[in-house]
N, C-alpha and C. Protein backbone atom coordinates (compact mmCIF):
# COMPACT_ATOMS: atom_id res chain seq x y z
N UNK A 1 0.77 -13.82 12.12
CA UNK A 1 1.46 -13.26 10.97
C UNK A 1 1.44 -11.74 11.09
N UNK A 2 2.80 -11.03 11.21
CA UNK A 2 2.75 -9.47 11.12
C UNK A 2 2.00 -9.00 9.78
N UNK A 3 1.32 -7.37 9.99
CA UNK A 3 0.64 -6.95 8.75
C UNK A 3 1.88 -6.71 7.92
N UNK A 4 2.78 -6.87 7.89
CA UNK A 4 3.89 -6.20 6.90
C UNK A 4 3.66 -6.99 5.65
N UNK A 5 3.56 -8.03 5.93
CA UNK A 5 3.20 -9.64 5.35
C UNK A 5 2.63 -10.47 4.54
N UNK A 6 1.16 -9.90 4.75
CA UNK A 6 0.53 -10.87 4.32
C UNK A 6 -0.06 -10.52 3.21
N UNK A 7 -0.42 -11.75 2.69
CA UNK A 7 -1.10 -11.79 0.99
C UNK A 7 -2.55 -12.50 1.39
N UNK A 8 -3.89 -11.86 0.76
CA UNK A 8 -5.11 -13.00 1.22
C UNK A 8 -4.91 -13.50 -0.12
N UNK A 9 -5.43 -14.85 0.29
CA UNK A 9 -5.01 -15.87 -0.16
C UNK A 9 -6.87 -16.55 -0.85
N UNK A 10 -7.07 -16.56 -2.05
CA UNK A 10 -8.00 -17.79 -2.35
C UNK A 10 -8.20 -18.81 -3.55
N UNK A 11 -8.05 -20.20 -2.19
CA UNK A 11 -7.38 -21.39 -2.92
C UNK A 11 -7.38 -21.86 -4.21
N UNK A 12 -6.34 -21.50 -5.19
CA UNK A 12 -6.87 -22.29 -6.53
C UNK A 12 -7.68 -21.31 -7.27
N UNK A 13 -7.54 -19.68 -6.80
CA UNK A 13 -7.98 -18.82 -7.44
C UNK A 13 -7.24 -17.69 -7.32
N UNK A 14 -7.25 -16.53 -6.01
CA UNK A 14 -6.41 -15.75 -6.35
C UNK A 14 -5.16 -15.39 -5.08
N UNK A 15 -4.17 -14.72 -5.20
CA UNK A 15 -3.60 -14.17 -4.04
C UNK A 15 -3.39 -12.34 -4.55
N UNK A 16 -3.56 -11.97 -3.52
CA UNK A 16 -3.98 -10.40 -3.57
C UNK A 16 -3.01 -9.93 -2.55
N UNK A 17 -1.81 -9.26 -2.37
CA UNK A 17 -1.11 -9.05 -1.92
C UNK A 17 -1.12 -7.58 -1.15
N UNK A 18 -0.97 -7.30 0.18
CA UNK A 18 -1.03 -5.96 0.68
C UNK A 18 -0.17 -5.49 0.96
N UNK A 19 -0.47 -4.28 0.56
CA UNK A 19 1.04 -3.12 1.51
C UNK A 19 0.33 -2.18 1.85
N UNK A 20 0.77 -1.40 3.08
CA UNK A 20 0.20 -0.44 3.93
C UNK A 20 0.52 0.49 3.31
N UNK A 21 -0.69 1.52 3.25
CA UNK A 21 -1.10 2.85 2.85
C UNK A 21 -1.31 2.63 1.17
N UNK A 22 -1.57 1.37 0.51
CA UNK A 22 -2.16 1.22 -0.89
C UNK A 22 -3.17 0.21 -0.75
N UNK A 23 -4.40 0.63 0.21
CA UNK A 23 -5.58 0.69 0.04
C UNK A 23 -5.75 -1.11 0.71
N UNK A 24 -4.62 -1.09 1.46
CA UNK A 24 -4.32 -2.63 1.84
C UNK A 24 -5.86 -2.97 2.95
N UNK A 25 -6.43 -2.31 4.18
CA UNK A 25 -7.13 -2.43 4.62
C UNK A 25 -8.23 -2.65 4.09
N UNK A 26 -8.70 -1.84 2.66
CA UNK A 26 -9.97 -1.88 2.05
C UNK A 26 -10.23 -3.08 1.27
N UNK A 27 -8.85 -3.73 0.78
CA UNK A 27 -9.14 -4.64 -0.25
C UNK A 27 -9.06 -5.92 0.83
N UNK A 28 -8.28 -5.92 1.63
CA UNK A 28 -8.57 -7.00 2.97
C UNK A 28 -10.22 -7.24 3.43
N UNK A 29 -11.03 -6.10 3.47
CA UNK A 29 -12.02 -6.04 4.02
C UNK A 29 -13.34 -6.54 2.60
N UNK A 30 -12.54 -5.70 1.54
CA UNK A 30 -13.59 -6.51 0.50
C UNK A 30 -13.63 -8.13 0.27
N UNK A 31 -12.45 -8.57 1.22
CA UNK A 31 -12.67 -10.78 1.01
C UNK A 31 -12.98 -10.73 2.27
N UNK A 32 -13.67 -10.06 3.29
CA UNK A 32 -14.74 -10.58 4.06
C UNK A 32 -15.71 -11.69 3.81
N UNK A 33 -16.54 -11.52 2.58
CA UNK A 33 -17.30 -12.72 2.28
C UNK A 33 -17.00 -13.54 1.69
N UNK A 34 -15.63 -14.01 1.74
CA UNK A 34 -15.56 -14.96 1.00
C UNK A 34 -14.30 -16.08 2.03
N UNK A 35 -15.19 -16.63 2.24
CA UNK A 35 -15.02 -18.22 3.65
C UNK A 35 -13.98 -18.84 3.39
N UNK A 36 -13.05 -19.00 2.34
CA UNK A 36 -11.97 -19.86 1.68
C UNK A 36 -10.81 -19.01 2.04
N UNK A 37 -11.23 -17.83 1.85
CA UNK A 37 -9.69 -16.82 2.17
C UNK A 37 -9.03 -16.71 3.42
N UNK A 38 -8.11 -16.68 3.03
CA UNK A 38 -7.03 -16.85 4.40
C UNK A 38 -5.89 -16.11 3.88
N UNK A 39 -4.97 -16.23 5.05
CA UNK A 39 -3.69 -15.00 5.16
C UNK A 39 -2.31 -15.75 4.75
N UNK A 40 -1.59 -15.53 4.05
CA UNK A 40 -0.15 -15.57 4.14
C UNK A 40 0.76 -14.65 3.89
N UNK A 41 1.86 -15.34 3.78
CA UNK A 41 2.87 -14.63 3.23
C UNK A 41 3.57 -14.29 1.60
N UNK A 42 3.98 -13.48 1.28
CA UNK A 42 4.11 -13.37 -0.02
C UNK A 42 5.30 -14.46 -0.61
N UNK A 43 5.95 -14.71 0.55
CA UNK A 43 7.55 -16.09 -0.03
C UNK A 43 6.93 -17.52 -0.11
N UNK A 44 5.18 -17.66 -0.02
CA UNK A 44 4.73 -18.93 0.16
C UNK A 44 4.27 -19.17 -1.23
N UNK A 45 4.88 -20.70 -1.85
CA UNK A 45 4.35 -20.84 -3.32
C UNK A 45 2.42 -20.75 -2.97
N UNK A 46 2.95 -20.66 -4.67
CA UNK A 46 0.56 -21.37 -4.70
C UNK A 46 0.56 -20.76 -5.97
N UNK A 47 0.39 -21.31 -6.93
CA UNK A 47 -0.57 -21.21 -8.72
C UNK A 47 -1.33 -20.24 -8.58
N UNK A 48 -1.71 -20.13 -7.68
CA UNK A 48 -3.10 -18.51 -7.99
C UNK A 48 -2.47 -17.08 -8.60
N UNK A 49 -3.72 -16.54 -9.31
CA UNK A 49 -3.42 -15.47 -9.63
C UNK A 49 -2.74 -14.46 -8.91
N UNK A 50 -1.56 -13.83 -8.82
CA UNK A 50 -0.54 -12.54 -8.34
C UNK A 50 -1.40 -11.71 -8.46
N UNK A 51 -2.13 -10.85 -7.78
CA UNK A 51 -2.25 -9.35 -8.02
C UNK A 51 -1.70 -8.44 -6.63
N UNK A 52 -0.84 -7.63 -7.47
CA UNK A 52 -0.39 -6.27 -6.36
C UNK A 52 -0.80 -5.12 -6.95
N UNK A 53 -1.14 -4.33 -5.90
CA UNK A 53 -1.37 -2.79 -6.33
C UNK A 53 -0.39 -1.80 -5.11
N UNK A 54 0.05 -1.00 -6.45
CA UNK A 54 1.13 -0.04 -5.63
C UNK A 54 0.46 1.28 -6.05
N UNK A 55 1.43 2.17 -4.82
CA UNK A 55 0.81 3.64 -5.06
C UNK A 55 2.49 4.78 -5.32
N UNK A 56 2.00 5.44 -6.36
CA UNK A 56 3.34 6.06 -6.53
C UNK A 56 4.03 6.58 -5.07
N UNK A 57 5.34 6.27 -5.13
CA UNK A 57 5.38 6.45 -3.56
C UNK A 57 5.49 7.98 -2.86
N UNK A 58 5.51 8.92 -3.87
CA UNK A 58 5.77 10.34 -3.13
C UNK A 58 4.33 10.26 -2.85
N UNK A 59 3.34 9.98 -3.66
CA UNK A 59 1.64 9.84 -3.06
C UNK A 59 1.85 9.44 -1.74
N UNK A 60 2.05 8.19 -1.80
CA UNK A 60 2.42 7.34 -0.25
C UNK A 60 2.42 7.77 0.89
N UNK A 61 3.84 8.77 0.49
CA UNK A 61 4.31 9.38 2.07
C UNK A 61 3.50 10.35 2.49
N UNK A 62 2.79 11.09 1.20
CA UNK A 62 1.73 12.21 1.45
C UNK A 62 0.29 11.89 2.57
N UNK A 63 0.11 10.62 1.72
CA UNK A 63 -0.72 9.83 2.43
C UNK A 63 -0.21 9.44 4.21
N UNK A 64 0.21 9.08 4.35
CA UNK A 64 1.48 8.47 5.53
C UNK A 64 1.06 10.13 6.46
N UNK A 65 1.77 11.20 6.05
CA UNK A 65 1.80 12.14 6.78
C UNK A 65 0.33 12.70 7.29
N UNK A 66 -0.64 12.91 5.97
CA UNK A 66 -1.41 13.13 6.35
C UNK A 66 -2.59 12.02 7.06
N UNK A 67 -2.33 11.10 7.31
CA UNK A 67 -3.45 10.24 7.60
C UNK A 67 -2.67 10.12 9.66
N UNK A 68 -1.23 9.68 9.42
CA UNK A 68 -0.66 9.98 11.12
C UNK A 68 -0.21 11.34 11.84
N UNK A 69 -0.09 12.18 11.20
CA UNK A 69 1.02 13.40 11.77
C UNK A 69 -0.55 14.68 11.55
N UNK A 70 -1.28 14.68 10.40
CA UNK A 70 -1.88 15.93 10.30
C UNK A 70 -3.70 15.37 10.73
N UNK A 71 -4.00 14.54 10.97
CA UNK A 71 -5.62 13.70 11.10
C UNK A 71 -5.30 13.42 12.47
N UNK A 72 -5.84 13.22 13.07
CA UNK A 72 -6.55 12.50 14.32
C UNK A 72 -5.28 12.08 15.40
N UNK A 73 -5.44 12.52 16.35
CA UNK A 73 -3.90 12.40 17.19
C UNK A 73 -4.23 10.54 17.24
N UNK A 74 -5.30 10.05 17.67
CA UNK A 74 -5.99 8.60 17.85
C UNK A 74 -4.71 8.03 16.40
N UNK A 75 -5.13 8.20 15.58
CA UNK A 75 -4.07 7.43 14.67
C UNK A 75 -2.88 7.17 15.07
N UNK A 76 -1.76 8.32 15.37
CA UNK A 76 -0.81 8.23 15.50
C UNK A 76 -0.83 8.04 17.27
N UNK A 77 -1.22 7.58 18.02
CA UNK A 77 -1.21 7.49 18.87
C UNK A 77 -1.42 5.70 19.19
N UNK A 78 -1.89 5.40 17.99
CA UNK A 78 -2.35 3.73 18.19
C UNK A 78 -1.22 3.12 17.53
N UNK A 79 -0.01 3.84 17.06
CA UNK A 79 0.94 3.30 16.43
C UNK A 79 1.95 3.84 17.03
N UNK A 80 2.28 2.97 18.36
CA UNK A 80 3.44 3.80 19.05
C UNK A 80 4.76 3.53 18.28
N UNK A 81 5.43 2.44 17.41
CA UNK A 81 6.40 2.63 16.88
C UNK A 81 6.30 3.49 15.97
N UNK A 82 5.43 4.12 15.30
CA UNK A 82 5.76 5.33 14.74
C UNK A 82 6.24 6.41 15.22
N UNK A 83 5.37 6.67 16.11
CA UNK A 83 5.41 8.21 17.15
C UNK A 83 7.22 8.01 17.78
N UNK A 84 7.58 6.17 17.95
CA UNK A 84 9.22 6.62 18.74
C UNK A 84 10.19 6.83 17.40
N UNK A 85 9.45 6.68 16.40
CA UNK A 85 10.53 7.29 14.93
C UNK A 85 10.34 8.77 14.70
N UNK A 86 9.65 9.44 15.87
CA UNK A 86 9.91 10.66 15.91
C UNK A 86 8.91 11.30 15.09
N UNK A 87 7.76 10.94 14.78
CA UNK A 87 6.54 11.48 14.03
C UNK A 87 6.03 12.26 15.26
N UNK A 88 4.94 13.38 15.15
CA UNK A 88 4.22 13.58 16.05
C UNK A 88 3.18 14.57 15.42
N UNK A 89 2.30 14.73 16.46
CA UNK A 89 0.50 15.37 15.98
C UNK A 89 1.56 16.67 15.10
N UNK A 90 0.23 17.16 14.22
CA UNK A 90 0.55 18.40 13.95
C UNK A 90 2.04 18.41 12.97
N UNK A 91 2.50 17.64 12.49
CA UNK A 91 4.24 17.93 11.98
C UNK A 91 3.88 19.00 10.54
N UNK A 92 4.64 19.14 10.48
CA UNK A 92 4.84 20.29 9.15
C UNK A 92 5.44 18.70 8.32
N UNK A 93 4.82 18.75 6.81
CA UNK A 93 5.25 17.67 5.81
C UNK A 93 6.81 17.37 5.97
N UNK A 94 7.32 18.96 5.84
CA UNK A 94 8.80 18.49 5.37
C UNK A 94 9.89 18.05 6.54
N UNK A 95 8.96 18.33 7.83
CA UNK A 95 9.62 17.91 8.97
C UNK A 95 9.00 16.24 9.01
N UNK A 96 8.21 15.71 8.71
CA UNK A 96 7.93 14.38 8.02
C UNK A 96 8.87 13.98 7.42
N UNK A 97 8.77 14.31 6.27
CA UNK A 97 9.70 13.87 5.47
C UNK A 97 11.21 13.23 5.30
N UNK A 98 11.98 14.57 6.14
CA UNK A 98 13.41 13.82 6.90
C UNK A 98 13.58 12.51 7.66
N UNK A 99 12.13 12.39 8.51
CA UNK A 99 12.28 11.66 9.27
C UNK A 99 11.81 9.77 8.83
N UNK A 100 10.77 10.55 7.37
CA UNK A 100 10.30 8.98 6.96
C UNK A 100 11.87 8.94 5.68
N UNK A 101 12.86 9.56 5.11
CA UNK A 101 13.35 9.39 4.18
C UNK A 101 14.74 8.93 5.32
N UNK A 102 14.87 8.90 6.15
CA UNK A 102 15.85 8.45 7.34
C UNK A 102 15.63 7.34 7.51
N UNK A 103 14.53 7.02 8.01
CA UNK A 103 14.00 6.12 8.60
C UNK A 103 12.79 4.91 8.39
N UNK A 104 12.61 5.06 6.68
CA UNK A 104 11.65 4.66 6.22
C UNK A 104 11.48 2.88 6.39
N UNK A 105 12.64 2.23 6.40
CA UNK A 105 12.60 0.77 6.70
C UNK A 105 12.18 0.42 8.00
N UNK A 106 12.23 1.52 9.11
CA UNK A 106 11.59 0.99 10.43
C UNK A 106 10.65 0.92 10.39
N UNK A 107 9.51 1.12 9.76
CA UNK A 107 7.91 1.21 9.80
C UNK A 107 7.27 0.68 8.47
N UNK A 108 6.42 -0.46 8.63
CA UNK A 108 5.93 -1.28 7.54
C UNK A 108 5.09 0.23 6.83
N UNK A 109 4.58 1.32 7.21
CA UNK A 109 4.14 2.23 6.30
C UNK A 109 4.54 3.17 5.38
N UNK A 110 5.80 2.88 5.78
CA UNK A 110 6.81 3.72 4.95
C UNK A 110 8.01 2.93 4.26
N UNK A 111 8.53 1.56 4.67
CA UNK A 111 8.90 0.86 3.82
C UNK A 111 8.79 0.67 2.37
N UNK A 112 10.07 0.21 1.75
CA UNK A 112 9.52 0.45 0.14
C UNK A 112 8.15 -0.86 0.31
N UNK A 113 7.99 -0.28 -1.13
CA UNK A 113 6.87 -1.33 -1.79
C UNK A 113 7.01 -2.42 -2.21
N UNK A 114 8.16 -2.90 -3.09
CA UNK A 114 8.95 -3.57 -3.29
C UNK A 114 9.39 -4.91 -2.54
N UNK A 115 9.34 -4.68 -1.13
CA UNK A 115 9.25 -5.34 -0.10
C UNK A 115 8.16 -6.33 -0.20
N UNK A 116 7.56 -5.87 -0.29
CA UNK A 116 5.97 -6.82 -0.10
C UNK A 116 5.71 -7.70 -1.11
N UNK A 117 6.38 -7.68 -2.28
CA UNK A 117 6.04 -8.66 -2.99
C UNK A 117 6.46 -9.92 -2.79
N UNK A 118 7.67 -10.24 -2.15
CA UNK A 118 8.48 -11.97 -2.51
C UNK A 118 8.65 -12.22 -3.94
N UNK A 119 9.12 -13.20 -3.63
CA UNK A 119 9.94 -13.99 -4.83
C UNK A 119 9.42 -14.63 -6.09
N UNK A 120 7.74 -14.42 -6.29
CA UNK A 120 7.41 -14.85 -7.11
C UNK A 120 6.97 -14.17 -7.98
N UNK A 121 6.41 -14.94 -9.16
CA UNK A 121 6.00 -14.02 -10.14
C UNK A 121 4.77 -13.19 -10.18
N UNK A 122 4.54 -11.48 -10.61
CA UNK A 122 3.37 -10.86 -10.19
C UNK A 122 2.21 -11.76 -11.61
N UNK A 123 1.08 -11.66 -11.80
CA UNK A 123 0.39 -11.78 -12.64
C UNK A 123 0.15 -10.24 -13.08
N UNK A 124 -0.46 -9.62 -12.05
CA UNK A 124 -1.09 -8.11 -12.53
C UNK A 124 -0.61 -7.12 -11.35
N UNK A 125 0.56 -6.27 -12.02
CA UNK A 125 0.49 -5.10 -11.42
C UNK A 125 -0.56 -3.90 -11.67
N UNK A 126 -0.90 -3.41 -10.60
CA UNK A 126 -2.11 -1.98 -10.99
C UNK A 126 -1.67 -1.25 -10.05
N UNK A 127 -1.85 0.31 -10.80
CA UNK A 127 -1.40 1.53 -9.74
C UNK A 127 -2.81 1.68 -9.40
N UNK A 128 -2.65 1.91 -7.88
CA UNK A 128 -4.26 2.10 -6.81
C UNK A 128 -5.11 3.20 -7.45
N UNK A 129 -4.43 4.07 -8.91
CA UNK A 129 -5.71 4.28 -9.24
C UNK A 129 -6.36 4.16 -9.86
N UNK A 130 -6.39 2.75 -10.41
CA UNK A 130 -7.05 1.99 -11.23
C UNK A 130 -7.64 0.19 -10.73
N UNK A 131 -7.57 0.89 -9.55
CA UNK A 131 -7.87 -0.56 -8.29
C UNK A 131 -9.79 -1.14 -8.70
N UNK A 132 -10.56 0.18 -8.68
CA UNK A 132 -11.77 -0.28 -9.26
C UNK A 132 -11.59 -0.91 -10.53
N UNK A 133 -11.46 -0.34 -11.21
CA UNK A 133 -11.41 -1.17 -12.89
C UNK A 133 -10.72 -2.89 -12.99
N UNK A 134 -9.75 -2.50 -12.05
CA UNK A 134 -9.20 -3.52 -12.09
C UNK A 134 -10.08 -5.43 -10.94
N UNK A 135 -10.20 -4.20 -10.08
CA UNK A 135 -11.27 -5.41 -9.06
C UNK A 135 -12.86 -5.99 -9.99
N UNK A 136 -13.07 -5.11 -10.71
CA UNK A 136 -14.13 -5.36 -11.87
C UNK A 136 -13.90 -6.47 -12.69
N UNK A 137 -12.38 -6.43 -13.02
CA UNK A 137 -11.78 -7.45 -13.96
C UNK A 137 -11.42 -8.36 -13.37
N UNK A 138 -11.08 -8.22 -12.14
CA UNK A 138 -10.95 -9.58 -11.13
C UNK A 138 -12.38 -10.79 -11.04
N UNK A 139 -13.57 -9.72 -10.59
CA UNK A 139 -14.92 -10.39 -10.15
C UNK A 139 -14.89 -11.45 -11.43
N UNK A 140 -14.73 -10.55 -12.72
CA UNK A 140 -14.91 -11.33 -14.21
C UNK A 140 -14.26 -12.11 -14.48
N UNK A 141 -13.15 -12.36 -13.93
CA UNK A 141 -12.03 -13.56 -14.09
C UNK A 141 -12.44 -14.39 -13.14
N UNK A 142 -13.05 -14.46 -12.14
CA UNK A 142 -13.23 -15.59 -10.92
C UNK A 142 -14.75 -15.10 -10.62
N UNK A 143 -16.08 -15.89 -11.69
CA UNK A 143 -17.24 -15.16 -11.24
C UNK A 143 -17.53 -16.12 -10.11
N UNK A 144 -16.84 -17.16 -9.73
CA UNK A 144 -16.94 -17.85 -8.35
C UNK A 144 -16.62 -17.16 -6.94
N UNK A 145 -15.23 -15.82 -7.37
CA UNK A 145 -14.79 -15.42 -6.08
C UNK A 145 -16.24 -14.47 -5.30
N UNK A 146 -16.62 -14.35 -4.00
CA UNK A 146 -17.04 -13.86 -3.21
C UNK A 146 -16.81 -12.81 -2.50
N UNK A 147 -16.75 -11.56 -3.18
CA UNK A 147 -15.59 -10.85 -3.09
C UNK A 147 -16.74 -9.50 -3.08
N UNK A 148 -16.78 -8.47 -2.32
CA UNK A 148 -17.32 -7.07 -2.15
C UNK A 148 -17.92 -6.66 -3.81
N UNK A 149 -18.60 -6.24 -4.26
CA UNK A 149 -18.88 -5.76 -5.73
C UNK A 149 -17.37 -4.91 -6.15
N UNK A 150 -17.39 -3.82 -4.73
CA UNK A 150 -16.40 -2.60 -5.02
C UNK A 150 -15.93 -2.79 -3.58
N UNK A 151 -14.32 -2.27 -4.17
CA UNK A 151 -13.61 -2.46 -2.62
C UNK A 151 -13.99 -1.14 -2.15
N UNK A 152 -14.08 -0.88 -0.74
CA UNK A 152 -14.64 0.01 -0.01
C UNK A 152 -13.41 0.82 0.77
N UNK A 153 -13.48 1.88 0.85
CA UNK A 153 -13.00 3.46 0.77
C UNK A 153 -12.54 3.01 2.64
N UNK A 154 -11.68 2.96 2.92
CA UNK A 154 -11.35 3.22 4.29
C UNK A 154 -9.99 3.13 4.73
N UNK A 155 -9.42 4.35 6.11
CA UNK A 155 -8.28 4.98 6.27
C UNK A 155 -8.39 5.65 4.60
N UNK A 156 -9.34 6.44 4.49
CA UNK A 156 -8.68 7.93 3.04
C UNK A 156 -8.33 8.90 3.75
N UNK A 157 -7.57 9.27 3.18
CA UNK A 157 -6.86 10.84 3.56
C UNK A 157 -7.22 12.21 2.96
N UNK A 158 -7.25 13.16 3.53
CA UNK A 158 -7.70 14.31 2.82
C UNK A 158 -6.41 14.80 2.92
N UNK A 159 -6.10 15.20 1.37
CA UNK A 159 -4.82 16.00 1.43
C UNK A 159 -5.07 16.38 -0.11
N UNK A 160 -4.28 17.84 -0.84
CA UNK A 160 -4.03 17.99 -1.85
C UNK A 160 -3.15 17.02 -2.88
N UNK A 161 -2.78 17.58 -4.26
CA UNK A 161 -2.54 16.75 -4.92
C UNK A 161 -1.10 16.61 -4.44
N UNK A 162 -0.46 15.29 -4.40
CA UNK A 162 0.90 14.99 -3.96
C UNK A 162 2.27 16.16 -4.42
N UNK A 163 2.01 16.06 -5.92
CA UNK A 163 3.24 16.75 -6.00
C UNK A 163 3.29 18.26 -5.67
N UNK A 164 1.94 18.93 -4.96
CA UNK A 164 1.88 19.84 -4.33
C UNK A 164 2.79 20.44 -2.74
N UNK A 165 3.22 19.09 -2.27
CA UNK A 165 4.37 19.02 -0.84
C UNK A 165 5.79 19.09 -1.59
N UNK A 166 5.77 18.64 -2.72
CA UNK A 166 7.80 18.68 -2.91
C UNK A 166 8.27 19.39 -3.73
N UNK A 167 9.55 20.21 -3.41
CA UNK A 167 10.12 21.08 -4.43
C UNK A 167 10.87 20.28 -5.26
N UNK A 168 11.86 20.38 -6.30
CA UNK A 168 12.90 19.95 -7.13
C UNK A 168 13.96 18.66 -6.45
N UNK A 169 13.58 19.60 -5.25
CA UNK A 169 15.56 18.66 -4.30
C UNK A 169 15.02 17.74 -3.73
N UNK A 170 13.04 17.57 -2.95
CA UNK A 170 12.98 16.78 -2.04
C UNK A 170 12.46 15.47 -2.93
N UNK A 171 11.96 16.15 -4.65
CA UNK A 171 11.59 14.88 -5.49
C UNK A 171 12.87 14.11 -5.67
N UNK A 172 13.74 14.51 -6.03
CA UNK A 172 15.10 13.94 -6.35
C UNK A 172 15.62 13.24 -5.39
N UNK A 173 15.55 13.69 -3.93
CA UNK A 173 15.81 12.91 -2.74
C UNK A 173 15.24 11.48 -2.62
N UNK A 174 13.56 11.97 -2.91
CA UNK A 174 13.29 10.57 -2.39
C UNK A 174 13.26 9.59 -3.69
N UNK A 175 13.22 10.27 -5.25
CA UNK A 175 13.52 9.47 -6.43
C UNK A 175 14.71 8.58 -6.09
N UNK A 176 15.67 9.08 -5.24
CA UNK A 176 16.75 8.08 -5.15
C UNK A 176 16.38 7.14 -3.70
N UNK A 177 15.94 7.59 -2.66
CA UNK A 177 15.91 6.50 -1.67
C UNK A 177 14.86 5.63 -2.10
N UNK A 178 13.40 5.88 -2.88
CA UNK A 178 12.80 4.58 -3.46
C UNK A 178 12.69 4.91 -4.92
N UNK A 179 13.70 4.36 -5.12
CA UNK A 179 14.16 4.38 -6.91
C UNK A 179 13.23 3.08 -7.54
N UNK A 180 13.52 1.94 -6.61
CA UNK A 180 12.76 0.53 -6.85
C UNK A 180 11.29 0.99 -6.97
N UNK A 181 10.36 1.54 -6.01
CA UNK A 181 9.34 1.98 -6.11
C UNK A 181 8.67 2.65 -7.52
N UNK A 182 9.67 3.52 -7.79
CA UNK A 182 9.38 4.26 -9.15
C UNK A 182 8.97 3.50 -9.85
N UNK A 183 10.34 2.88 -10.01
CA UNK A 183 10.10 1.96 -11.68
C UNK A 183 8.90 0.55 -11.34
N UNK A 184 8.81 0.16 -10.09
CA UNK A 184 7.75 -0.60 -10.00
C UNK A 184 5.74 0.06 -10.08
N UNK A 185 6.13 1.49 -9.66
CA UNK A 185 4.75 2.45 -10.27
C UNK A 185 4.72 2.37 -11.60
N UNK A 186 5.62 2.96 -11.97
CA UNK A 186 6.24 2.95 -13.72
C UNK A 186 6.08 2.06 -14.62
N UNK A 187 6.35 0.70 -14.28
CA UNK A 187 5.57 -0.63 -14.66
C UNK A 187 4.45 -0.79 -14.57
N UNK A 188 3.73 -0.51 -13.37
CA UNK A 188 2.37 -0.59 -13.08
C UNK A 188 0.91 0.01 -14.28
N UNK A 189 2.01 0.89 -14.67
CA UNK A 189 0.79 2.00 -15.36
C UNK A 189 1.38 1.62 -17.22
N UNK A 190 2.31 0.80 -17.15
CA UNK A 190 2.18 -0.03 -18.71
C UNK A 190 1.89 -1.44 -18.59
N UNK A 191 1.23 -1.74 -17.24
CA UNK A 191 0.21 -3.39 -17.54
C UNK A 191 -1.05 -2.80 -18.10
């Protein structure tokens, strides 16, 4: 199963759905201990609880740039379809930017968000920054699941605050190429 994909899955309790660069690795790694979980896809039925967590997406790309283009050449170097969408060490944001607002459907990290859900119904949307509070309320809803106390911090990025990279024209730019995104952040933060 490609990472673009998958939802962990536990049976008859929950499905937890990932997307890359919203904390998808950490919350994958917090159902380590728990033996029942397994991988699918988000178009596969199952009764369990929906939870997705999205990240506003101009955060996203901030994230995106700084975690492949401005951190560790090793990152962007272990993701050669990125690097042939024309990313490379060292980029200046806004020379990023053209290239993920061009090209954002070629790369599951820059793809909308939107994507990742499928066809069914969410139970609980949460914006990633309210992923603790919310995994708290998870443990308490399933004191059976086996699940990390706290999901654990890994691929973070050091970067300033997001809306610190965009002027007027480049918010408006990408407000329109992930418009879906918005209003699915936008939702997120009135569950």
């Amino acid at each position: 199963m490609h990472w673009a994909s998958r939802v962990v899955v536990v049976p008859g309790m929950v499905r937890v759905h990932l997307i890359p660069k919203v904390a998808s690795e950490a919350i994958y790694k917090a159902f380590h201990q728990e033996k029942r979980a397994h991988l699918e896809t988000p178009e596969e039925n199952g009764g369990e609880f929906r939870l997705v967590v999205v990240r506003h997406p101009l955060d996203r790309l901030v994230s995106n740039w700084a975690y492949f283009c401005r951190g560790s050449p090793t990152e962007l170097n272990g993701q050669p379809q990125i690097r042939k969408l024309g990313y490379t060490d060292n980029m200046a944001f806004d020379d990023f930017l053209e290239v993920a607002l061009e090209q954002h459907e070629q790369n599951v990290h820059t793809r909308a968000q939107v994507e990742f859900i499928g066809p069914h119904k969410v139970d609980r949307l949460v914006p990633l920054h309210r992923l603790d509070e919310e995994w708290f309320k998870l443990r308490r809803r399933f004191p059976d699941l086996k699940v990390m106390r706290e999901v654990p911090r890994t691929h973070k990025t050091e970067h300033r605050e997001w809306r610190d990279y965009y002027d007027a024209a480049s918010i408006a730019r990408c407000y329109e190429v992930f418009a879906d995104d918005v209003a699915l952040y936008e939702k997120s933060l009135n569950q």
